[in-house]
C-alpha atoms as a PDB file:
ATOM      1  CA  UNK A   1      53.992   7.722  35.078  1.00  0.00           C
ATOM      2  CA  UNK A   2      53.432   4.938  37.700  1.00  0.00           C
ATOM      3  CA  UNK A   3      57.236   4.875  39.423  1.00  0.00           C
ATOM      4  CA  UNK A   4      56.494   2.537  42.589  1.00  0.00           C
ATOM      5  CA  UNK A   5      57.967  -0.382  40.726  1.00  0.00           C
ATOM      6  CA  UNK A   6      54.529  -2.477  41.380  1.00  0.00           C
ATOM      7  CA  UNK A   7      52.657  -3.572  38.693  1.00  0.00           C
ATOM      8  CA  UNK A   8      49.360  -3.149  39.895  1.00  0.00           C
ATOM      9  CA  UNK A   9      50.543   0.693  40.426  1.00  0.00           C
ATOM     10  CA  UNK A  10      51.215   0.964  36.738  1.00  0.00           C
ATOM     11  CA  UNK A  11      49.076   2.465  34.173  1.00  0.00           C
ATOM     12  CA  UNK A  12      47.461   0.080  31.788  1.00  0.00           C
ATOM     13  CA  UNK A  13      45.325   2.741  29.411  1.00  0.00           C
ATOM     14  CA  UNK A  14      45.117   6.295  30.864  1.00  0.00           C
ATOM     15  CA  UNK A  15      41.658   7.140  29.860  1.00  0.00           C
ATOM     16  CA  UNK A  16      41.124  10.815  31.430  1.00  0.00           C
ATOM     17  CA  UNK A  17      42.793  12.992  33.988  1.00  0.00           C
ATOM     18  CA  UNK A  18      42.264  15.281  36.622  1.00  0.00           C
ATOM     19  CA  UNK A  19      44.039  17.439  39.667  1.00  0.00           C
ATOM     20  CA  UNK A  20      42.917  18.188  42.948  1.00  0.00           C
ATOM     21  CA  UNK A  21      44.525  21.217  45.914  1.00  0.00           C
ATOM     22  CA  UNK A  22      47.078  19.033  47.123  1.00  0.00           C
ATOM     23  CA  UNK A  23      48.527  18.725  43.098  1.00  0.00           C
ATOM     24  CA  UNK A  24      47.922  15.412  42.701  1.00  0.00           C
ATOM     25  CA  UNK A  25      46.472  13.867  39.463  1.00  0.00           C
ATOM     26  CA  UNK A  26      43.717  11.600  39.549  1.00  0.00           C
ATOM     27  CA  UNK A  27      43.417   8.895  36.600  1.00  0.00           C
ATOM     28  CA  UNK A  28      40.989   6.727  35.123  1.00  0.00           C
ATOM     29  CA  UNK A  29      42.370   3.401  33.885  1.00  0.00           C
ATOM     30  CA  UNK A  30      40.565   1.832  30.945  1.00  0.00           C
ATOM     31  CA  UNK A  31      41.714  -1.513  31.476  1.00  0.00           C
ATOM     32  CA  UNK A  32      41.888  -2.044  35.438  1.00  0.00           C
ATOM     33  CA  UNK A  33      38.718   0.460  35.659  1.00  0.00           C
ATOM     34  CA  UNK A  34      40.448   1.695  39.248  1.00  0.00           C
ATOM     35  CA  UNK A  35      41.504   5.184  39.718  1.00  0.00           C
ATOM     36  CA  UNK A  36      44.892   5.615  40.491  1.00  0.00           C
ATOM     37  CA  UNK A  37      46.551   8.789  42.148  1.00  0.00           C
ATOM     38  CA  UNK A  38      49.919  10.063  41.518  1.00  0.00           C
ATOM     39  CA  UNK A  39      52.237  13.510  42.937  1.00  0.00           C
ATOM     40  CA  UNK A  40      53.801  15.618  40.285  1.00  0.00           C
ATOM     41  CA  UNK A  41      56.567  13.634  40.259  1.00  0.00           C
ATOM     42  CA  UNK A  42      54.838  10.169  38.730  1.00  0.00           C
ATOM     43  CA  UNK A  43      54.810   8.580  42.246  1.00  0.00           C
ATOM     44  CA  UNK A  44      51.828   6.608  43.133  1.00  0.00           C
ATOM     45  CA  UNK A  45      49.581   7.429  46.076  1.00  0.00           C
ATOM     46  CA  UNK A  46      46.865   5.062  46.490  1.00  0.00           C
ATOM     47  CA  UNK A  47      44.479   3.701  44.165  1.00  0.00           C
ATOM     48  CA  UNK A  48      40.350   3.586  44.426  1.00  0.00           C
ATOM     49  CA  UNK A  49      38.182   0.751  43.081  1.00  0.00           C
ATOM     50  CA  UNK A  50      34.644   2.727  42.489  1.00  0.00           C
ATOM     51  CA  UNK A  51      32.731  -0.494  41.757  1.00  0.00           C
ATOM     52  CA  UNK A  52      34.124  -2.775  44.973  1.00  0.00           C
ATOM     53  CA  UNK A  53      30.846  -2.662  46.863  1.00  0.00           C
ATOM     54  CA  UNK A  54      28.773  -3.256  43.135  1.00  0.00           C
ATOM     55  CA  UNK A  55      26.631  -6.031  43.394  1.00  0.00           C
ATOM     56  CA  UNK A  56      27.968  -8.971  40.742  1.00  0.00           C
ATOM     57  CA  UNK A  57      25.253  -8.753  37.779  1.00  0.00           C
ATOM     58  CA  UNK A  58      25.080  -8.965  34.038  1.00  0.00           C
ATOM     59  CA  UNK A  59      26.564  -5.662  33.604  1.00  0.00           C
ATOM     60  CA  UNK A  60      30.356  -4.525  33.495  1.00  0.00           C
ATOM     61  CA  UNK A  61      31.204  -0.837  34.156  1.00  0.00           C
ATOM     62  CA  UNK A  62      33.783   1.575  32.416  1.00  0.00           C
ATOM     63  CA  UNK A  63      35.442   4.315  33.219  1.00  0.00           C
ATOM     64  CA  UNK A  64      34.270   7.119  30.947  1.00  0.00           C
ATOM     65  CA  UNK A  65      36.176  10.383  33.087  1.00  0.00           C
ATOM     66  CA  UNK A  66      37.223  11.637  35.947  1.00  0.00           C
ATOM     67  CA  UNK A  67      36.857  15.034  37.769  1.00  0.00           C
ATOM     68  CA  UNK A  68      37.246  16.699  41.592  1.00  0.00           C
ATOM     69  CA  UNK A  69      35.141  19.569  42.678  1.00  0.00           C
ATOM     70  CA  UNK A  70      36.764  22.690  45.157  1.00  0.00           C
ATOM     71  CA  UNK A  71      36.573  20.622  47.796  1.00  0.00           C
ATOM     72  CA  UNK A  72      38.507  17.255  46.669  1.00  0.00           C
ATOM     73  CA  UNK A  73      35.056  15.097  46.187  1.00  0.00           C
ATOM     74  CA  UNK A  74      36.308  12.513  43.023  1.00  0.00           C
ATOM     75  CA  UNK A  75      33.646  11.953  40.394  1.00  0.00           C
ATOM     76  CA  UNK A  76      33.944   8.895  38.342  1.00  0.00           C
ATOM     77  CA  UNK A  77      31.515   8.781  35.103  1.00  0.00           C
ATOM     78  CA  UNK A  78      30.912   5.209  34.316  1.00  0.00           C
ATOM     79  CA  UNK A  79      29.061   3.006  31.773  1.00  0.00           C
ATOM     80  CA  UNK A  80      27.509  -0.240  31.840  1.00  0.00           C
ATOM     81  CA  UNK A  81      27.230  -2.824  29.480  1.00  0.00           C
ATOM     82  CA  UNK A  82      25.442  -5.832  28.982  1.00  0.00           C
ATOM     83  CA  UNK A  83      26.929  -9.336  28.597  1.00  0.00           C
ATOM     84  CA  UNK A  84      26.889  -8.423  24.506  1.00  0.00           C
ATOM     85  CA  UNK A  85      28.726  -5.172  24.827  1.00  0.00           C
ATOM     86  CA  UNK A  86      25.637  -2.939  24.768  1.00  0.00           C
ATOM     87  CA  UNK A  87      25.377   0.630  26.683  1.00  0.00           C
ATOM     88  CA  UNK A  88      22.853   0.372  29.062  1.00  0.00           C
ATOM     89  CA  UNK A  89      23.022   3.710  30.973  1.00  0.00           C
ATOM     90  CA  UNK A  90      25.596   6.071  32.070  1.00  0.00           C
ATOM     91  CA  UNK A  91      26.348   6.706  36.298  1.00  0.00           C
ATOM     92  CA  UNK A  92      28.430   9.044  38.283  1.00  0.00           C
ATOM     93  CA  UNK A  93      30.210   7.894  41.477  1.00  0.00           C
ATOM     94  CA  UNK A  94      30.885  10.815  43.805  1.00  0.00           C
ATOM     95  CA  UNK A  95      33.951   9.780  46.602  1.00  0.00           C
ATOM     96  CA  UNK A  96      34.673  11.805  49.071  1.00  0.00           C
ATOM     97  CA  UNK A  97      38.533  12.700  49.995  1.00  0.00           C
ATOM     98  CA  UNK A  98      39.420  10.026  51.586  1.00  0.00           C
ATOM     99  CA  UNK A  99      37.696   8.378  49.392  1.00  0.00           C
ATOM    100  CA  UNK A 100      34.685   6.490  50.786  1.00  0.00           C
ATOM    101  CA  UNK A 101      31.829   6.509  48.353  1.00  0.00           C
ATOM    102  CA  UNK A 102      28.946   9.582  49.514  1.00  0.00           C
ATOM    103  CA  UNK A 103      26.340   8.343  46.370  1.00  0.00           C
ATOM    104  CA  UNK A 104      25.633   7.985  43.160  1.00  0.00           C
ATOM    105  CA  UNK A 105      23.279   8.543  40.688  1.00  0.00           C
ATOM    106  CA  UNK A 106      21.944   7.787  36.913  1.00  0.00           C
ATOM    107  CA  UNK A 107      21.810   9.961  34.276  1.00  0.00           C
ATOM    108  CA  UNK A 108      18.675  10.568  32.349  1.00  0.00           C
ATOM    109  CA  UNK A 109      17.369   7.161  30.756  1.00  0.00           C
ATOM    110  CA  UNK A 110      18.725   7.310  27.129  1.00  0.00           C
ATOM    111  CA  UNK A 111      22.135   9.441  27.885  1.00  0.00           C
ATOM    112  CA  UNK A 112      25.335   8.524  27.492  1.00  0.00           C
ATOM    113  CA  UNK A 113      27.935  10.612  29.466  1.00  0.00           C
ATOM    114  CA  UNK A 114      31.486  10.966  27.851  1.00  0.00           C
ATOM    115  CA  UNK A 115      33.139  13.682  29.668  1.00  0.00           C
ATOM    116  CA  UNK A 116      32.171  15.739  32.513  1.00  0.00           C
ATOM    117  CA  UNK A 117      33.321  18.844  34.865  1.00  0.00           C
ATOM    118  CA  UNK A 118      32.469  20.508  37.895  1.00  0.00           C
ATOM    119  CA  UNK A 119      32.164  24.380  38.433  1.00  0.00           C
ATOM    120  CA  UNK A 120      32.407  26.145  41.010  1.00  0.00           C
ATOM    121  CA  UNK A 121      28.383  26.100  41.832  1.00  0.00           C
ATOM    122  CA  UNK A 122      28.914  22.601  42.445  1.00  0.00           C
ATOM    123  CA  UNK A 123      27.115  21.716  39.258  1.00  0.00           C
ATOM    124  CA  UNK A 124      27.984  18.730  37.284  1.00  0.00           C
ATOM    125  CA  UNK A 125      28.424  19.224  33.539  1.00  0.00           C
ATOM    126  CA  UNK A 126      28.171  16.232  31.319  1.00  0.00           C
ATOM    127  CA  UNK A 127      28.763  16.377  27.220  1.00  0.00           C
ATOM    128  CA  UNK A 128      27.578  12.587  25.656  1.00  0.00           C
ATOM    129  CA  UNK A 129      24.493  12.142  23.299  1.00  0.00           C
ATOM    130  CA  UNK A 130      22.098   9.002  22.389  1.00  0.00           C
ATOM    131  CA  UNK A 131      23.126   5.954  23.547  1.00  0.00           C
ATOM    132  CA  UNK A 132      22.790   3.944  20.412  1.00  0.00           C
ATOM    133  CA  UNK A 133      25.725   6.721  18.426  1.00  0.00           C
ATOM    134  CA  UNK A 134      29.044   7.805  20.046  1.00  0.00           C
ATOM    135  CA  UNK A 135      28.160  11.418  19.158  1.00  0.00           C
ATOM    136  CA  UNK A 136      28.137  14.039  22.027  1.00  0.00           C
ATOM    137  CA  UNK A 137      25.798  16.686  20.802  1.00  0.00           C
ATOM    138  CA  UNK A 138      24.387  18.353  24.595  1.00  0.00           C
ATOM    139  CA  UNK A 139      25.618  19.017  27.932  1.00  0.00           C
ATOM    140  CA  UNK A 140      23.548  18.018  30.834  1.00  0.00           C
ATOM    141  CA  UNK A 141      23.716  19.800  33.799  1.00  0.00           C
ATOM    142  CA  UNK A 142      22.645  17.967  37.213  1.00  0.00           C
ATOM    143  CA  UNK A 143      22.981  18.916  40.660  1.00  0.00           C
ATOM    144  CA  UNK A 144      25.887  17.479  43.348  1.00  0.00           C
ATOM    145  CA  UNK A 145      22.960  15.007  44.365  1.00  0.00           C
ATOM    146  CA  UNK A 146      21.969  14.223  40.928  1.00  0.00           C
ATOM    147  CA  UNK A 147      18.939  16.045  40.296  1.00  0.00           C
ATOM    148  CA  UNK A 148      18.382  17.000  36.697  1.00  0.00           C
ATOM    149  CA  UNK A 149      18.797  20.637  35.816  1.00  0.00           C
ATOM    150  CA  UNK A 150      18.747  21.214  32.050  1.00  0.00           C
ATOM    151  CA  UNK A 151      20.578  20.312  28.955  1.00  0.00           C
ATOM    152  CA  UNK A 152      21.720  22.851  26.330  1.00  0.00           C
ATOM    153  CA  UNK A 153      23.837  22.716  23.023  1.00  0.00           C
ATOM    154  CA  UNK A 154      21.620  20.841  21.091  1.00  0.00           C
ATOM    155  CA  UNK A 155      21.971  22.126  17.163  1.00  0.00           C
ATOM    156  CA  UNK A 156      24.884  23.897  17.899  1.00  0.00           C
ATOM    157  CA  UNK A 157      27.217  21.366  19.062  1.00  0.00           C
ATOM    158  CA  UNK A 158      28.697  19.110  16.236  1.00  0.00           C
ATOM    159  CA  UNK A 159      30.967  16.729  18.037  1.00  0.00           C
ATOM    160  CA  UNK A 160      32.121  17.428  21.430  1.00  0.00           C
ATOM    161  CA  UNK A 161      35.167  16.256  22.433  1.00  0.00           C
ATOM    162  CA  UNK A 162      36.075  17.167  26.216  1.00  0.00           C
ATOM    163  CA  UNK A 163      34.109  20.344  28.479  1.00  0.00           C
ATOM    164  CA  UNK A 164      35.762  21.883  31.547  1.00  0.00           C
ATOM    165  CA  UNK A 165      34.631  24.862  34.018  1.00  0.00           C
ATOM    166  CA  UNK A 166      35.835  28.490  33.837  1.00  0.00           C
ATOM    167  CA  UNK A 167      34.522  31.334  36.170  1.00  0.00           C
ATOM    168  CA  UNK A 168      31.130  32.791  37.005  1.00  0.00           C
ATOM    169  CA  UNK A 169      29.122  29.181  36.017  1.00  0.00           C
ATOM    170  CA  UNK A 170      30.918  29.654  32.100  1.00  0.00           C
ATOM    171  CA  UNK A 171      31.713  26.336  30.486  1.00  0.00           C
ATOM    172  CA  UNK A 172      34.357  25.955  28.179  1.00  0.00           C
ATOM    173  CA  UNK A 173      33.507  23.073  25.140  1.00  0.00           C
ATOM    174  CA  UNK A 174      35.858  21.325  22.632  1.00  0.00           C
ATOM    175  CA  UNK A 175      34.213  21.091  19.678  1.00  0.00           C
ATOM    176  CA  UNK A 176      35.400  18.763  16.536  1.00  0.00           C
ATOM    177  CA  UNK A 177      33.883  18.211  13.448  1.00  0.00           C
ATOM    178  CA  UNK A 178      36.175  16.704  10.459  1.00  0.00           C
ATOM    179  CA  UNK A 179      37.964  19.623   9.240  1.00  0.00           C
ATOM    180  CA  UNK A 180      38.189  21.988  12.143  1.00  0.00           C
ATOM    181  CA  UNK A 181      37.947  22.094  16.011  1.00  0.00           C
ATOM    182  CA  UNK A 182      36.903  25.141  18.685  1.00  0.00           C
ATOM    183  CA  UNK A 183      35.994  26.364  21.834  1.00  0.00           C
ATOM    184  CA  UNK A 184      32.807  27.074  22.716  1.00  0.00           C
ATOM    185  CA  UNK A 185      32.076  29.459  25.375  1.00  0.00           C
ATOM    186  CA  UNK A 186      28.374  28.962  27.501  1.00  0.00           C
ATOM    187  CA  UNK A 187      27.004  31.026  30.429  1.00  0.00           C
ATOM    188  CA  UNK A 188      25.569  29.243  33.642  1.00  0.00           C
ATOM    189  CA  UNK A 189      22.374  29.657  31.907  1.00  0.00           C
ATOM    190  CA  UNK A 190      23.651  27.423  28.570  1.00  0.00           C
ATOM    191  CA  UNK A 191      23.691  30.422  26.045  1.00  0.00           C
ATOM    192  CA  UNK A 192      26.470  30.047  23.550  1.00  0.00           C
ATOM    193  CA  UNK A 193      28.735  33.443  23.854  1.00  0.00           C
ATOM    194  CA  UNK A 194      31.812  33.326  22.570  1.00  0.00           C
ATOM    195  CA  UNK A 195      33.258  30.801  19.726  1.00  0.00           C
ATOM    196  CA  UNK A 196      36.786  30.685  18.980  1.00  0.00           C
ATOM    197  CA  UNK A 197      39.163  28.330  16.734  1.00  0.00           C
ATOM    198  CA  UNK A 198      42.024  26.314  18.464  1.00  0.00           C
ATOM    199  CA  UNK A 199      44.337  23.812  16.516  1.00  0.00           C
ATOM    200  CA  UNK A 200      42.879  20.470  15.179  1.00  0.00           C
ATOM    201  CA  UNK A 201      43.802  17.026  16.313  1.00  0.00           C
ATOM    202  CA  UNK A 202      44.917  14.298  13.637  1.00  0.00           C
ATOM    203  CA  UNK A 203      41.692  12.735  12.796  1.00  0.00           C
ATOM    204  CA  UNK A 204      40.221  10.340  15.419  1.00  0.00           C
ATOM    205  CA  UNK A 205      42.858  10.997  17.599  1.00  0.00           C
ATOM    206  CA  UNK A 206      41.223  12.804  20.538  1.00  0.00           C
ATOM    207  CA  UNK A 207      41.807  16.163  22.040  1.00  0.00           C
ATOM    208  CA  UNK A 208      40.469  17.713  25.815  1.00  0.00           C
ATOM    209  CA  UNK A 209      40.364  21.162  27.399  1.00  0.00           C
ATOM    210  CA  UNK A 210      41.338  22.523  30.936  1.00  0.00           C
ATOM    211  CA  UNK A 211      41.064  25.526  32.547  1.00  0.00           C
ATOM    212  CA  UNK A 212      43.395  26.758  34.981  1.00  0.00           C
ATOM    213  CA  UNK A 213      41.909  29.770  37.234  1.00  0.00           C
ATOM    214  CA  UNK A 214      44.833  31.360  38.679  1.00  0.00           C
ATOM    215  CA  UNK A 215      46.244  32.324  35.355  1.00  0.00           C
ATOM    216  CA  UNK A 216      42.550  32.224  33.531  1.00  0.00           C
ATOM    217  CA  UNK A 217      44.383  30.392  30.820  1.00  0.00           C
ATOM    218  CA  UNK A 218      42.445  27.941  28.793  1.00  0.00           C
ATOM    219  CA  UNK A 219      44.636  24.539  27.665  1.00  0.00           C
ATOM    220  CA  UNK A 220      44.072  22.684  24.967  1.00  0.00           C
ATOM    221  CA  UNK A 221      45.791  19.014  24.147  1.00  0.00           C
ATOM    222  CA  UNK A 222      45.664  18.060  20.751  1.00  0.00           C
ATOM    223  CA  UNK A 223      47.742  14.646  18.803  1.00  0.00           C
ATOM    224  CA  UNK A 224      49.746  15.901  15.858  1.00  0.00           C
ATOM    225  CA  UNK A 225      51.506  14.254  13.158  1.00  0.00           C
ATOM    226  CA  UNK A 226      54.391  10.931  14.373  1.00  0.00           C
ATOM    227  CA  UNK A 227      52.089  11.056  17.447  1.00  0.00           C
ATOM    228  CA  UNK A 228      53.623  14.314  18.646  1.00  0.00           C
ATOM    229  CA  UNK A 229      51.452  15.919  21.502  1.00  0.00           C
ATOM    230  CA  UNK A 230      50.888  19.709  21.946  1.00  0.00           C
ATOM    231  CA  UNK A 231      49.339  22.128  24.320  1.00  0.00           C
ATOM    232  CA  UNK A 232      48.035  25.187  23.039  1.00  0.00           C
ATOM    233  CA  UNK A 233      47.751  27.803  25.853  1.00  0.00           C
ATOM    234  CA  UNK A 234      44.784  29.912  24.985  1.00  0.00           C
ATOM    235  CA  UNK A 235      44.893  33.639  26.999  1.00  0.00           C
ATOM    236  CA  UNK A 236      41.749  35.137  29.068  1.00  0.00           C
ATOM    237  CA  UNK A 237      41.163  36.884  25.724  1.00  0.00           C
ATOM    238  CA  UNK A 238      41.212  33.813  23.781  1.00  0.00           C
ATOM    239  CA  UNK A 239      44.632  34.744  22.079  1.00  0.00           C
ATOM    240  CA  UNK A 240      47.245  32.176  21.784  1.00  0.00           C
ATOM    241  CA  UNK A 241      50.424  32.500  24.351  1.00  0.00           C
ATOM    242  CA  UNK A 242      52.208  29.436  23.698  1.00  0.00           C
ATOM    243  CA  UNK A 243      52.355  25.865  22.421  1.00  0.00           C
ATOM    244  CA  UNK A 244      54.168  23.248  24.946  1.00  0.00           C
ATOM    245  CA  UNK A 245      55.842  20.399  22.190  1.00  0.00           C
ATOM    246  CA  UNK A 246      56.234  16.792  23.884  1.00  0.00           C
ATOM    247  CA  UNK A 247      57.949  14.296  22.130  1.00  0.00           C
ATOM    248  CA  UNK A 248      56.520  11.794  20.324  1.00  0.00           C
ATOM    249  CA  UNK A 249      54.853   9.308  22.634  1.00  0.00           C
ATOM    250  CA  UNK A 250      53.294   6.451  20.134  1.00  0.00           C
ATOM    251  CA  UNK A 251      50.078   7.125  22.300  1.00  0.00           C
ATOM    252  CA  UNK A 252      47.217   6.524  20.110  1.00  0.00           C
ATOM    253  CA  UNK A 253      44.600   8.661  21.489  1.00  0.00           C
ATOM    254  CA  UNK A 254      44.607  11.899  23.672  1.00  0.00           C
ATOM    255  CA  UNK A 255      42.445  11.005  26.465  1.00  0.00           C
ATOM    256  CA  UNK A 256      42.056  14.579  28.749  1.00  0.00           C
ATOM    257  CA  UNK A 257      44.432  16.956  29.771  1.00  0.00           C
ATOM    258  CA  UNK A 258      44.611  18.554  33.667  1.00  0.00           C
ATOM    259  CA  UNK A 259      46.552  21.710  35.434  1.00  0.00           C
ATOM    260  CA  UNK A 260      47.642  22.007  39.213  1.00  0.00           C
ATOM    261  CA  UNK A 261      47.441  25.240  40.798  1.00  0.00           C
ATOM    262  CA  UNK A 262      50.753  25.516  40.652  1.00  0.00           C
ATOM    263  CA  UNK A 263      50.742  25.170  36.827  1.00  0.00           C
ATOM    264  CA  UNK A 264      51.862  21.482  36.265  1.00  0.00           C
ATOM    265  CA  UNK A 265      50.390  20.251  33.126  1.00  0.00           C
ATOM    266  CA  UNK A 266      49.688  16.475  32.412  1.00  0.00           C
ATOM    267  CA  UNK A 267      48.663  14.823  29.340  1.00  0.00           C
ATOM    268  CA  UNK A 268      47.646  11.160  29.715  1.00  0.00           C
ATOM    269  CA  UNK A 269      48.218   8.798  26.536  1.00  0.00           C
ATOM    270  CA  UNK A 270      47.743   5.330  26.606  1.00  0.00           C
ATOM    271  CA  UNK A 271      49.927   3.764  29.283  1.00  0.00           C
ATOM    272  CA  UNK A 272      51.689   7.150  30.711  1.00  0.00           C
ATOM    273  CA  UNK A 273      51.537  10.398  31.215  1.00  0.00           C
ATOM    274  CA  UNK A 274      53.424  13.444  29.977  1.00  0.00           C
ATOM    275  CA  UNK A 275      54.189  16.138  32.301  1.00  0.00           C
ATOM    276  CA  UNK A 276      55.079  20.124  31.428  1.00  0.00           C
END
């Protein structure tokens, strides 16, 4: 994706996406754990380091996902590990638009965050589960300052794999478990109310879910057989329009999936990014 020639510019692991009003995509890297922003067209913009002004310690952050709110804020989810690898606790780092740091906050002792969303309330959404088991069986819900709120989806969830924001405080979550995945539909209030099946990822290969509001279509990026990436495009009443083939990419892993307003879809795997 990165087309500035630089090498610091370039992508090194892709590990989530998102878009803000302007059309640009935001994007975790893995490996340099900066964020790096690109146009539509692959050319980069600037870059962010959200752990400059960390004080040096024991513990080494990752970038877990990324998100932007209505009004451009950044959220980076982060982890931190111990000098033997262990998760310690899960953080969000809010940035502004220009992007200076406005705070930060932990989540709840004991809960890992793996992907995370915005609505339009301003609420942060967070699928993850125990910290000792990569298993994402809730959603926790905090407020913009990072005041708890309330967790739902416990016994109901199997394995989440991604969660984004639809319309009146609904949450859309991809759902996996070995044989099947789906969308599951919650209200503000965390009540499950609609659950539909969209097409399975290979197995341990990922998948993620957008939602874009001017057409109210939900997109879902899923790793096929040969590492051949699709988009299903899922209609207001959760009937299938169209799948969107790329070609086979040798990415590994499907690592989030993000639509501008304008309709430009991108699909991050591994090193690059696919664009429809």
């Amino acid at each position: 994706m990165a087309r500035g020639g630089e090498k610091e510019h370039k992508l090194k692991f892709a590990w989530s996406i998102a878009s803000n009003s302007h059309g640009h995509f935001i994007v975790g890297d893995r490996v340099d754990r900066n964020i790096k922003v690109f146009d539509v067209k692959g050319v980069f913009l600037n870059g962010l380091d959200p752990f400059v002004d960390e004080l040096q310690s024991e513990y080494e952050h990752e970038i877990w996902n990324v998100c932007c709110d209505q009004q451009d804020n950044i959220y980076v989810l982060a982890m931190k590990r111990n000098h033997e690898g262990k998760a310690c606790w899960s953080e969000v780092f809010v940035f502004d638009k220009h992007p200076r740091l406005t705070y930060k906050f932990n989540l709840r002792e004991g809960f890992r965050g793996y992907s995370m969303t915005v609505d339009e309330f301003n609420r942060v959404l967070i699928i993850g589960g125990s910290l000792a088991h990569v298993h994402n069986d809730a959603v926790e819900v905090y407020e913009s300052d990072g005041a708890f709120l309330q967790c739902f989806g416990k016994k109901i969830l199997n394995n989440a794999q991604d969660i984004a924001a639809a319309y009146d405080g609904h949450s859309l979550v991809l759902d996996a478990d070995d044989e099947s995945s789906c969308i599951r539909v919650f209200s503000a209030e965390g009540y499950q109310l609609i659950r539909f099946s969209v097409r399975a990822s290979m197995p341990d290969s990922g998948s993620a879910v957008a939602f874009h509001p001017a057409s109210e279509n939900v997109l879902v990026a899923s790793l096929q057989s040969e590492n051949k990436v699709e988009v299903s495009m899922y209609s207001k009443e959760f009937k299938l329009v169209r799948v969107i083939h790329f070609k086979p990419t040798g990415g590994p892993f499907i690592t989030g999936i993000a639509a501008t307003v304008k309709g430009h879809i991108a699909v991050p795997c591994k090193n690059t990014v696919l664009f429809a």
